[in-house]
C-alpha atoms as a PDB file:
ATOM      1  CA  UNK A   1       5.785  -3.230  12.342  1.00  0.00           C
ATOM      2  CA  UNK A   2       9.505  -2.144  13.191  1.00  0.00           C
ATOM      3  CA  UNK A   3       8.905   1.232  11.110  1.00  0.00           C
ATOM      4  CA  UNK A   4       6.152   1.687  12.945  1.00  0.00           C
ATOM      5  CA  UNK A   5       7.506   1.098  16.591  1.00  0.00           C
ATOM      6  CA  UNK A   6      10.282   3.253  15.424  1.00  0.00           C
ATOM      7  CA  UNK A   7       8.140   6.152  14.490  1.00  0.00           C
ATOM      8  CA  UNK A   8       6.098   5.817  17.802  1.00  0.00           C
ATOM      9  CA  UNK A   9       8.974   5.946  19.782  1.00  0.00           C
ATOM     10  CA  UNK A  10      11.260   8.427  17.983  1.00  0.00           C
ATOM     11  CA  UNK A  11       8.867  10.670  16.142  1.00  0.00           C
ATOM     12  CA  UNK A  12       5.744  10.665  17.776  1.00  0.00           C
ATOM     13  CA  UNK A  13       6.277   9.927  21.988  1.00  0.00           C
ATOM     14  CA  UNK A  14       8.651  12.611  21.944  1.00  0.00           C
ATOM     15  CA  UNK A  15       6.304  15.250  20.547  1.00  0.00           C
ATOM     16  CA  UNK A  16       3.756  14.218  22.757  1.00  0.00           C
ATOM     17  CA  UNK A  17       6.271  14.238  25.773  1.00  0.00           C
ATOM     18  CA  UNK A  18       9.108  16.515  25.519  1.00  0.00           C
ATOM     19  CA  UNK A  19      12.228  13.772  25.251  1.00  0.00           C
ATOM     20  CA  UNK A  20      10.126  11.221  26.054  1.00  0.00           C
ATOM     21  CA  UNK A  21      11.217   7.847  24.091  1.00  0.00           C
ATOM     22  CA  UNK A  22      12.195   4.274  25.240  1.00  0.00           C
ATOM     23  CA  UNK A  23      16.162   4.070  25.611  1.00  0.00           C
ATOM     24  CA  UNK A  24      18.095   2.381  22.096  1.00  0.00           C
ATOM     25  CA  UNK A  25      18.965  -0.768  24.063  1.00  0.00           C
ATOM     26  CA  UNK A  26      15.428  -1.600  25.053  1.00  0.00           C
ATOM     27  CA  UNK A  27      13.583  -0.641  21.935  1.00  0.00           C
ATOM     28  CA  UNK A  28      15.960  -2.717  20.002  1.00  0.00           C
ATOM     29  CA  UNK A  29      15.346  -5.655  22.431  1.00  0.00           C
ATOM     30  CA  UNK A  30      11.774  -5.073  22.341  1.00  0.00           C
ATOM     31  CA  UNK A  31      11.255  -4.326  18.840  1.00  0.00           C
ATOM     32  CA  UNK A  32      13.760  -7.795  18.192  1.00  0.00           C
ATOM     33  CA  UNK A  33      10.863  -9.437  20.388  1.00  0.00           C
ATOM     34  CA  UNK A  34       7.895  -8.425  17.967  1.00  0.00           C
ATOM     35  CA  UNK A  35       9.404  -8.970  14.601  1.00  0.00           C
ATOM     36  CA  UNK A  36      10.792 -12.625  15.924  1.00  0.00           C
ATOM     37  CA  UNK A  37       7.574 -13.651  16.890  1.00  0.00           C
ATOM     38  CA  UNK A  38       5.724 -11.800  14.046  1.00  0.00           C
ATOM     39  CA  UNK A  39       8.197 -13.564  11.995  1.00  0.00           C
ATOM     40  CA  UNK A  40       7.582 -16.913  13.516  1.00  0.00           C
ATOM     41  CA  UNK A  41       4.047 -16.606  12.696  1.00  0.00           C
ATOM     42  CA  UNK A  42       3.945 -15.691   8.947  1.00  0.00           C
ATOM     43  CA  UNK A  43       6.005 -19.135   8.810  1.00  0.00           C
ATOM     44  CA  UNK A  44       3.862 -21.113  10.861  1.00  0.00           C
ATOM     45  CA  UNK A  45       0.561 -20.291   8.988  1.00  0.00           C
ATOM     46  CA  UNK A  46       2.813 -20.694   5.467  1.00  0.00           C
ATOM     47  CA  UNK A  47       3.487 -24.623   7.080  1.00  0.00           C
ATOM     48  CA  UNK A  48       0.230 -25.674   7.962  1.00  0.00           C
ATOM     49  CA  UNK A  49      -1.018 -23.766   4.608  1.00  0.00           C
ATOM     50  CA  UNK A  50       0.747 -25.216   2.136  1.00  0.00           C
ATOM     51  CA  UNK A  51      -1.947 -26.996   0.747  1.00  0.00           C
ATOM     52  CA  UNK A  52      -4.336 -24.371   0.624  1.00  0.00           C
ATOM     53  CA  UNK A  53      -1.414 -21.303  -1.150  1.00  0.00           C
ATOM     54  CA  UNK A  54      -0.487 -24.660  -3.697  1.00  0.00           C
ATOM     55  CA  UNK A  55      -4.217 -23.678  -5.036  1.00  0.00           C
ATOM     56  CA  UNK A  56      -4.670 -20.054  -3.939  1.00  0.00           C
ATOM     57  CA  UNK A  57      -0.775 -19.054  -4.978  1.00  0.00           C
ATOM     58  CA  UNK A  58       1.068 -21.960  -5.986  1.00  0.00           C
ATOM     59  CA  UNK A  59       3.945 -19.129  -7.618  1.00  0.00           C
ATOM     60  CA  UNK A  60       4.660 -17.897  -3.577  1.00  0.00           C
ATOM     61  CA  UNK A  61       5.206 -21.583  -2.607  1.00  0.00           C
ATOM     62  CA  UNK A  62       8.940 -21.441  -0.782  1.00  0.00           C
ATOM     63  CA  UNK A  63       8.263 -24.888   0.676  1.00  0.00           C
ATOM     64  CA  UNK A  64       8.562 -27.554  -2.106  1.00  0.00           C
ATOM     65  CA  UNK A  65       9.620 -30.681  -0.437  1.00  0.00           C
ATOM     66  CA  UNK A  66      10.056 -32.376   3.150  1.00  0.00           C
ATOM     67  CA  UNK A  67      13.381 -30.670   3.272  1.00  0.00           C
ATOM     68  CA  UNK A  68      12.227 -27.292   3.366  1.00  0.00           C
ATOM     69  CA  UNK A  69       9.127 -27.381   5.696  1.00  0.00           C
ATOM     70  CA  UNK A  70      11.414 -29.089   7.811  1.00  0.00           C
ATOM     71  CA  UNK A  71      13.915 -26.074   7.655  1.00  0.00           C
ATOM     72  CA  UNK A  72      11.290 -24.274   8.422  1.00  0.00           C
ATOM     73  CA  UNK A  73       9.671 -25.535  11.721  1.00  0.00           C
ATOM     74  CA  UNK A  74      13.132 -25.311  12.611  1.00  0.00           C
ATOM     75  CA  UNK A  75      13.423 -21.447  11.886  1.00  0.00           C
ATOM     76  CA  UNK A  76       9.965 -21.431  13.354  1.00  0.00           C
ATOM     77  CA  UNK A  77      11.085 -23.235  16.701  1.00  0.00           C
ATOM     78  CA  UNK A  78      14.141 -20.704  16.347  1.00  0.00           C
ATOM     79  CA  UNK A  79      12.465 -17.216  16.006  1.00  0.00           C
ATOM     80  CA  UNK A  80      10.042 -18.183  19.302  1.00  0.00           C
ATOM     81  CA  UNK A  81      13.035 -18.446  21.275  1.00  0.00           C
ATOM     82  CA  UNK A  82      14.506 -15.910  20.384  1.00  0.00           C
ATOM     83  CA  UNK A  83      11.009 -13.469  20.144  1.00  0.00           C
ATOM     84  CA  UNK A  84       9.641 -15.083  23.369  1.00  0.00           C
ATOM     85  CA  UNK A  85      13.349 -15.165  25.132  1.00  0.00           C
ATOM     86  CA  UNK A  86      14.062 -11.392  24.589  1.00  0.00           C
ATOM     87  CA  UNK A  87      10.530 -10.513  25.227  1.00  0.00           C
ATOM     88  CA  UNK A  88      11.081 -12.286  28.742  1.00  0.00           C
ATOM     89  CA  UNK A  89      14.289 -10.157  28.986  1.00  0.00           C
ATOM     90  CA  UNK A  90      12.849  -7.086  27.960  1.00  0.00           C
ATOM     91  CA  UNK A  91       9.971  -7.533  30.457  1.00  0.00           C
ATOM     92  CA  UNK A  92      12.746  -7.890  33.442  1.00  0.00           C
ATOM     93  CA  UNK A  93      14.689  -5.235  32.245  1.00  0.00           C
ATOM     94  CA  UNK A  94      12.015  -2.709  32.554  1.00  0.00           C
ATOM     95  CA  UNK A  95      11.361  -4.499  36.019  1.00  0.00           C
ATOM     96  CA  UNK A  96       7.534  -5.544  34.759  1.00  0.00           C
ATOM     97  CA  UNK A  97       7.680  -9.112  34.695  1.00  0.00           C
ATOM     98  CA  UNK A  98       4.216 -10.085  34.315  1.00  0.00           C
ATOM     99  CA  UNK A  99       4.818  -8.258  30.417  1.00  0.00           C
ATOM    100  CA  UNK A 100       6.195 -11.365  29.708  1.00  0.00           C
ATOM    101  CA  UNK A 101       2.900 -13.208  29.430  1.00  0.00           C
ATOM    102  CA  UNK A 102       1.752 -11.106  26.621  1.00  0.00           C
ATOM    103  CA  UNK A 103       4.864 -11.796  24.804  1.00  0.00           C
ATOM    104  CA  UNK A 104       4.263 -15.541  25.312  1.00  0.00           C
ATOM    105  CA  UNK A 105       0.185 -15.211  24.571  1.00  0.00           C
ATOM    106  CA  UNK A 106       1.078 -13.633  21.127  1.00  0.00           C
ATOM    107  CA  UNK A 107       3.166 -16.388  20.004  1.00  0.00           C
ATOM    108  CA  UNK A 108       1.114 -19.311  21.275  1.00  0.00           C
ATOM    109  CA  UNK A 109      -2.244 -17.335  19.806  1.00  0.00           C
ATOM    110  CA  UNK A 110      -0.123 -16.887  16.379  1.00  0.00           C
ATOM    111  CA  UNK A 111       0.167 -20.506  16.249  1.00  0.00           C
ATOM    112  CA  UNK A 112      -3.095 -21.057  17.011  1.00  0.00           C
ATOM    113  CA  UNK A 113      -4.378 -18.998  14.834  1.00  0.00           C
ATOM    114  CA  UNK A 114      -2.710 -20.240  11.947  1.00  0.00           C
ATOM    115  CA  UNK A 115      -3.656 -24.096  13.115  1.00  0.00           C
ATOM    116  CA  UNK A 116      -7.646 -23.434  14.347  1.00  0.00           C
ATOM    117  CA  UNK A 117      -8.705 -20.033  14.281  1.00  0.00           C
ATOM    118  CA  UNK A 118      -8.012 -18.428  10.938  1.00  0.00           C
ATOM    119  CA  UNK A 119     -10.224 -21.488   9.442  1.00  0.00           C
ATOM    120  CA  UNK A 120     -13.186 -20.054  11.245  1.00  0.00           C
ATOM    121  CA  UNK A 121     -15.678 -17.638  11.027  1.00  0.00           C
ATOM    122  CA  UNK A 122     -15.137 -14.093  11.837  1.00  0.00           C
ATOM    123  CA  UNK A 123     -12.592 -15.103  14.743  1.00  0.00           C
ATOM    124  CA  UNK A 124      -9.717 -15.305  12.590  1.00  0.00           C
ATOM    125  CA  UNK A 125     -10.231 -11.722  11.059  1.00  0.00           C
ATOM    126  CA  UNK A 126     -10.557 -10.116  14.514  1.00  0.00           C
ATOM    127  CA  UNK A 127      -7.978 -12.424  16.516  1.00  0.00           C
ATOM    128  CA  UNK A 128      -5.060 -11.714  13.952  1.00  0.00           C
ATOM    129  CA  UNK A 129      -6.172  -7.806  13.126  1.00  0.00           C
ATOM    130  CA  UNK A 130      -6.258  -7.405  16.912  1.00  0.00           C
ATOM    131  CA  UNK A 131      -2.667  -8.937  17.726  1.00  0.00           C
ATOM    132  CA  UNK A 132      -1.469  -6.283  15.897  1.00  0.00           C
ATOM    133  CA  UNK A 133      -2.655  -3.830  18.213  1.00  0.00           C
ATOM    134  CA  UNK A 134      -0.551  -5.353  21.266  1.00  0.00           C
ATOM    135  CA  UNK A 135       3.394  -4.103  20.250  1.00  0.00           C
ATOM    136  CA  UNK A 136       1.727  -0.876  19.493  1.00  0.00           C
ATOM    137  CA  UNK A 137      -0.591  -0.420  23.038  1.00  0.00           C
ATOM    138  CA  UNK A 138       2.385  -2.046  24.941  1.00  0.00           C
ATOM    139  CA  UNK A 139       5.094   0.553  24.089  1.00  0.00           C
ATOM    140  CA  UNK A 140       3.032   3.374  25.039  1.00  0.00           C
ATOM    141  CA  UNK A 141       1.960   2.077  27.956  1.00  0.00           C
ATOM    142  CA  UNK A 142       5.365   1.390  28.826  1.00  0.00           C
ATOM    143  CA  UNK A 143       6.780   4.767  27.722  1.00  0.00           C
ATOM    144  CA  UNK A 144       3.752   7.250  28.353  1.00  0.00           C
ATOM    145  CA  UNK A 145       2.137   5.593  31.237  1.00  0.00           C
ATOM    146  CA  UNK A 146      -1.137   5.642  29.120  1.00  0.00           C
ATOM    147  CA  UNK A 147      -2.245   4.926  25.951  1.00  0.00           C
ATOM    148  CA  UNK A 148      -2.589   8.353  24.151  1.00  0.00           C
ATOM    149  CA  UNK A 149      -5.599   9.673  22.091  1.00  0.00           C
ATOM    150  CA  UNK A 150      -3.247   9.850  19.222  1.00  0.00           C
ATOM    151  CA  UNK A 151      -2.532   6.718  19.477  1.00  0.00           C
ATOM    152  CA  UNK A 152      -5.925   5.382  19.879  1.00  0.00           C
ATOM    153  CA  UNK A 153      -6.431   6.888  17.113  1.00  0.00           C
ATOM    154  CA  UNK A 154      -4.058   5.003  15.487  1.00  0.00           C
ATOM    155  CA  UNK A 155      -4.689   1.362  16.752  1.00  0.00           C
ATOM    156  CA  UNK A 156      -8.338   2.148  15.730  1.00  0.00           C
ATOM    157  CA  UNK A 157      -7.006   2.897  12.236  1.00  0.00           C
ATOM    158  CA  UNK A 158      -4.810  -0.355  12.275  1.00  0.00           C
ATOM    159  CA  UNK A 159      -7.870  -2.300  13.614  1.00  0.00           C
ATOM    160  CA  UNK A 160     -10.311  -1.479  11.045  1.00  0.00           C
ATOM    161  CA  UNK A 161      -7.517  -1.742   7.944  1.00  0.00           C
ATOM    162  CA  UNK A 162      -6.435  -4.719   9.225  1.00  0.00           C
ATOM    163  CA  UNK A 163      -9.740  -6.595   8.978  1.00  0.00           C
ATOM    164  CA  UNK A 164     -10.602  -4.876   6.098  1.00  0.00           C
ATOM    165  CA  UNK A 165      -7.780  -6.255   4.424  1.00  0.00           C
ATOM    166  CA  UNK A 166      -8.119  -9.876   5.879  1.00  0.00           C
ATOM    167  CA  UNK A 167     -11.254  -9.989   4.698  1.00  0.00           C
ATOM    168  CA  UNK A 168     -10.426  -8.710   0.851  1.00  0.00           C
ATOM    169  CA  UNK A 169      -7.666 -11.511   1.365  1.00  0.00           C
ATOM    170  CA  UNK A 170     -10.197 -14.114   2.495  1.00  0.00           C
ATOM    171  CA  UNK A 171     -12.021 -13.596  -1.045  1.00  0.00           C
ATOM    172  CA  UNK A 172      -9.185 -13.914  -3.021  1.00  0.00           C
ATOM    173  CA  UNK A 173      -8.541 -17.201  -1.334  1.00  0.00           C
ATOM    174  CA  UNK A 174     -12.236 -18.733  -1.636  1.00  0.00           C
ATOM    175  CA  UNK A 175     -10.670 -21.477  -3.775  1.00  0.00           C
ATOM    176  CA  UNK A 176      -8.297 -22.966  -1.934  1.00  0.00           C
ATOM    177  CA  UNK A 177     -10.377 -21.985   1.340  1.00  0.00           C
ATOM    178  CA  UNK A 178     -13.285 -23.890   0.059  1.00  0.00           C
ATOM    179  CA  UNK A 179     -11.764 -26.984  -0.655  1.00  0.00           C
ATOM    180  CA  UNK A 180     -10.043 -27.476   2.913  1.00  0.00           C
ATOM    181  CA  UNK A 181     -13.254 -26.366   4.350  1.00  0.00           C
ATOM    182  CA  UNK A 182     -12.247 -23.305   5.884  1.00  0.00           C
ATOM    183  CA  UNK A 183     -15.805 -21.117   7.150  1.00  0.00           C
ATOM    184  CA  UNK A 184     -14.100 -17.764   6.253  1.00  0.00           C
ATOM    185  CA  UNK A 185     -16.774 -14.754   5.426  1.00  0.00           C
ATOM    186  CA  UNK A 186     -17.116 -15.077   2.276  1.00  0.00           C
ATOM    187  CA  UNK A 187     -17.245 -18.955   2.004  1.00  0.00           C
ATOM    188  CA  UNK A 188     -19.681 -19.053   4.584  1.00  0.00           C
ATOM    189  CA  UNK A 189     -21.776 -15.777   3.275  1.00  0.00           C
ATOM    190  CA  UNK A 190     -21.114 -15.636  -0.151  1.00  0.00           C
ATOM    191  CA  UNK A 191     -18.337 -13.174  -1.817  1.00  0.00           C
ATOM    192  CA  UNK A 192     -20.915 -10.261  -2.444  1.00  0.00           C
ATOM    193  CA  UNK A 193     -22.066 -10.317   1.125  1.00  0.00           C
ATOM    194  CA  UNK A 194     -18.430 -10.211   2.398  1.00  0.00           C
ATOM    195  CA  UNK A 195     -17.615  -7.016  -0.400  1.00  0.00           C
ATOM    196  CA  UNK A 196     -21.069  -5.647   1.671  1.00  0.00           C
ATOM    197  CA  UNK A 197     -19.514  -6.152   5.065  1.00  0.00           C
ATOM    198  CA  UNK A 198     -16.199  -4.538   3.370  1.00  0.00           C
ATOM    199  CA  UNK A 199     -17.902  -1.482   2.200  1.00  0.00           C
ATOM    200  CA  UNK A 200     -19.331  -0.850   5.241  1.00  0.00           C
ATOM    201  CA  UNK A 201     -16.215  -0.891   7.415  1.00  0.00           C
ATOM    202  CA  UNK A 202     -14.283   1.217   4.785  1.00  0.00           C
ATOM    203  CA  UNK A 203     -17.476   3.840   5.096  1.00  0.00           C
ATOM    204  CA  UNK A 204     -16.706   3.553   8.731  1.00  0.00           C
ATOM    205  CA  UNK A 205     -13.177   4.592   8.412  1.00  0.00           C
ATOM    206  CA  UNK A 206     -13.761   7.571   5.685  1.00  0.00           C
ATOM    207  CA  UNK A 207     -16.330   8.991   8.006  1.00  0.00           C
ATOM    208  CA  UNK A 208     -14.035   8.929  10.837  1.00  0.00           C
ATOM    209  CA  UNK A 209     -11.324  10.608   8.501  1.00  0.00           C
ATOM    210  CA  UNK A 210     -13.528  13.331   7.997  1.00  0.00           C
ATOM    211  CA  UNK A 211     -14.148  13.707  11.627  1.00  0.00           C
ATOM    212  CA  UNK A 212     -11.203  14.319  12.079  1.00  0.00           C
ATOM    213  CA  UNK A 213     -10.505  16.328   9.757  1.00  0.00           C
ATOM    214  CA  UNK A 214     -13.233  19.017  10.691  1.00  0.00           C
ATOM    215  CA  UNK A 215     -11.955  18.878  14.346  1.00  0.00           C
ATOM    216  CA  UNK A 216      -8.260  18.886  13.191  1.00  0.00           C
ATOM    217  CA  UNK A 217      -7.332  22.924  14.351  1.00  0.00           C
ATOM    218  CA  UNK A 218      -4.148  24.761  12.772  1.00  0.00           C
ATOM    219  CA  UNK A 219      -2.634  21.898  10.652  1.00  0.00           C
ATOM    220  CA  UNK A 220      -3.325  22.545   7.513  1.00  0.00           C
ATOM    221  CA  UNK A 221      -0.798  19.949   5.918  1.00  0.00           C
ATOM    222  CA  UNK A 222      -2.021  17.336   7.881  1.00  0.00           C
ATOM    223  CA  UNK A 223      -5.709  17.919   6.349  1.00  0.00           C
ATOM    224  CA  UNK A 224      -4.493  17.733   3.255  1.00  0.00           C
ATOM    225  CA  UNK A 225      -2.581  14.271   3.884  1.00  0.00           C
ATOM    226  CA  UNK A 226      -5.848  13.102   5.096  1.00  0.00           C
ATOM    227  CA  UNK A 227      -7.880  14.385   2.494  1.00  0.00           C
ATOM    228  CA  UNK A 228      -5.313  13.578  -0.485  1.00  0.00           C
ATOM    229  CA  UNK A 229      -3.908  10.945   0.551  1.00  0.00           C
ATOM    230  CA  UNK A 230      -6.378   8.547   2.823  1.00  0.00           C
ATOM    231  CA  UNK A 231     -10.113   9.761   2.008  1.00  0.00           C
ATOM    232  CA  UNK A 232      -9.346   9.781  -1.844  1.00  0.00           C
ATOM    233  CA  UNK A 233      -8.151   6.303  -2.098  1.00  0.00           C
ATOM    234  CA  UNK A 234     -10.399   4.799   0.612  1.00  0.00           C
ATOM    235  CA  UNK A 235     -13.440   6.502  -1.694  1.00  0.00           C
ATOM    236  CA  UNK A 236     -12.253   4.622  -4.790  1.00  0.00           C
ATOM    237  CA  UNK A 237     -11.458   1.590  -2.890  1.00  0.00           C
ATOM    238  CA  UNK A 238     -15.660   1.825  -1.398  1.00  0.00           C
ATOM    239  CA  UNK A 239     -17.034   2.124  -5.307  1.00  0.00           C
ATOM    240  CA  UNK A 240     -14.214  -0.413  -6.817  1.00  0.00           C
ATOM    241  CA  UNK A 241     -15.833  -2.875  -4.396  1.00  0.00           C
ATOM    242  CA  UNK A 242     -19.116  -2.968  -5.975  1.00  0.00           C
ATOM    243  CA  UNK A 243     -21.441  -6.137  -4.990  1.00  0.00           C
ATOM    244  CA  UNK A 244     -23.150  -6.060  -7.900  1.00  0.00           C
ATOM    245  CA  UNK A 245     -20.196  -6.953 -10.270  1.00  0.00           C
ATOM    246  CA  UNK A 246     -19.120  -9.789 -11.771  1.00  0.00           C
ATOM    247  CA  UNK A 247     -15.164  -9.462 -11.213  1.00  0.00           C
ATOM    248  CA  UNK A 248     -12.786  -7.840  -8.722  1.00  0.00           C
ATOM    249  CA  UNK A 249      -9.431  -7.660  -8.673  1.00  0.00           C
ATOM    250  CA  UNK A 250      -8.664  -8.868  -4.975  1.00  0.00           C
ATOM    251  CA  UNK A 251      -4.966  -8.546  -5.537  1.00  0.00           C
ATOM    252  CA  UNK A 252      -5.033  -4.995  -6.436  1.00  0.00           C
ATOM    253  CA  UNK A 253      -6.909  -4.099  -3.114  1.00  0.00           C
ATOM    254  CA  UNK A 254      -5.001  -6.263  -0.923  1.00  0.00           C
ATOM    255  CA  UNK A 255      -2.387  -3.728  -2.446  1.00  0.00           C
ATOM    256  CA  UNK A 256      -3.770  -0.215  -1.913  1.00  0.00           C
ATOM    257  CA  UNK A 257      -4.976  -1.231   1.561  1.00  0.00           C
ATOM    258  CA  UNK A 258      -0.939  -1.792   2.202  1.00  0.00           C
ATOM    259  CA  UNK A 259      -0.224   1.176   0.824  1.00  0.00           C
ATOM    260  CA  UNK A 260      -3.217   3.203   3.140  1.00  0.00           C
ATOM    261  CA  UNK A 261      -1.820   1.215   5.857  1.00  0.00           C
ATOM    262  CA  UNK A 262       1.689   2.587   5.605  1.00  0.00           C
ATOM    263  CA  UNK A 263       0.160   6.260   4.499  1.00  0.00           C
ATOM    264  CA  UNK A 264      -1.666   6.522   7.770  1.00  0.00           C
ATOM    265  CA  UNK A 265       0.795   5.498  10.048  1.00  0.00           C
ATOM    266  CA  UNK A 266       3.207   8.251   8.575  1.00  0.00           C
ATOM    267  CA  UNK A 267       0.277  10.430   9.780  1.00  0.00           C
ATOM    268  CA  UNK A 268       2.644  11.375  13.470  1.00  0.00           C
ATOM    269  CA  UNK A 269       5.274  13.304  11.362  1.00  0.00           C
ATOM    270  CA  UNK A 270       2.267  15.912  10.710  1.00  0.00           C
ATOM    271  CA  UNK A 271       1.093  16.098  14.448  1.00  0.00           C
END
């Protein structure tokens, strides 16, 4: 998310608006929020997890005994003062106080996702795939004014590959899912139904690709990125997922969907 943010505010903000960019002191502050809080959260849900990864992915366990999860509700309690504390900061410094709330909101929905949400149906994919959208929305509005169609563009991207990818996730996990009762997709409609629901919002994306590629004018290179380097793999990615198999290697998509996640947000050096 800090690459991101970076590339936003460096790369992208300033093309859109000549010179145009958020000031070092406060992107570092703000960008120090996010990735505390972020942070925070990836700990949180590996705490109240642990029995569910000891079946899923018992060899990515970091929290063997008392001692450690302990450590680690510490470092959890740690990172949300400092994500929530600087966000606070940040949100005075700019002189737009009532930011603060969202910076607060994210952490206490984080938590609550990991604890309630992520368990049930649908809501988790959507809550979690949609906080990612805030750091990206907020900086524009607070540098731009607005929330550019590039970057609609690109929270829509990091919507749809976000849930995409939490739900490819949620069928790797059915085991460990199942057996804390978890009502994830493809618990709750069977694995093939959930590769359906997958195929169709990777067909989404690729069709909006190709939107925009036909409307792209003048930029040729940036077709070709598209083309080569999004389409292609999001193509293979719709007929790997095939319903009507047996097998599918869950870890390997998980993978590419990273991978198409960081290709398309290196999309503004093209623009």
């Amino acid at each position: 998310m800090g690459y991101l943010l970076g590339l936003l505010n460096w790369v992208l903000f300033p093309k859109l608006v000549e010179g145009k960019s958020l000031e070092t002191s406060l992107f570092a502050l703000f960008t120090l929020s996010v990735l505390a809080i972020q942070a925070g959260g990836y700990i949180i849900n590996d705490i109240l997890d642990l029995n569910i990864d000891t079946i899923n992915k018992p060899y990515k366990v970091l929290l063997k005994d008392e001692k450690s999860i302990e450590e680690a509700r510490k470092l959890y309690k740690s990172l949300n003062v400092i994500g929530v504390g600087s966000g606070i900061w940040f949100s005075m410094q700019i002189a737009l106080p009532g930011y603060s709330i969202i910076f607060i909101g994210t952490a206490l929905l984080l938590f609550y996702y990991s604890k309630n949400f992520k368990s049930r149906f649908i809501v988790g994919n959507f809550l979690v795939s949609l906080l990612s959208l805030v750091p990206i929305a907020m900086l524009s509005k607070i540098v731009l004014n607005q929330i550019s169609l590039e970057v609609k563009l690109l929270l829509y991207f990091v919507f749809f590959v976000s849930v995409i990818r939490e739900i490819v996730k949620d069928c790797q996990d059915v085991k460990g899912d199942y057996k804390y009762g978890c009502k994830t997709i493809p618990i709750v409609l069977g694995t093939s139904r959930a590769i359906v629901i997958t195929r169709i919002l990777i067909a989404i994306v690729t069709i909006s690709l190709v939107l925009i590629l036909y409307l792209a004018e003048n930029t040729t290179y940036l077709k070709l990125y598209i083309l080569i380097l999004l389409i292609v793999p999001f193509i293979w990615l719709f007929y790997q997922l095939d319903p009507t198999k047996n097998q599918w290697n869950f870890k390997l998509y998980s993978t590419v969907l990273k991978l198409l996640f960081f290709v398309g947000m290196n999309f503004v050096f093209l623009i």
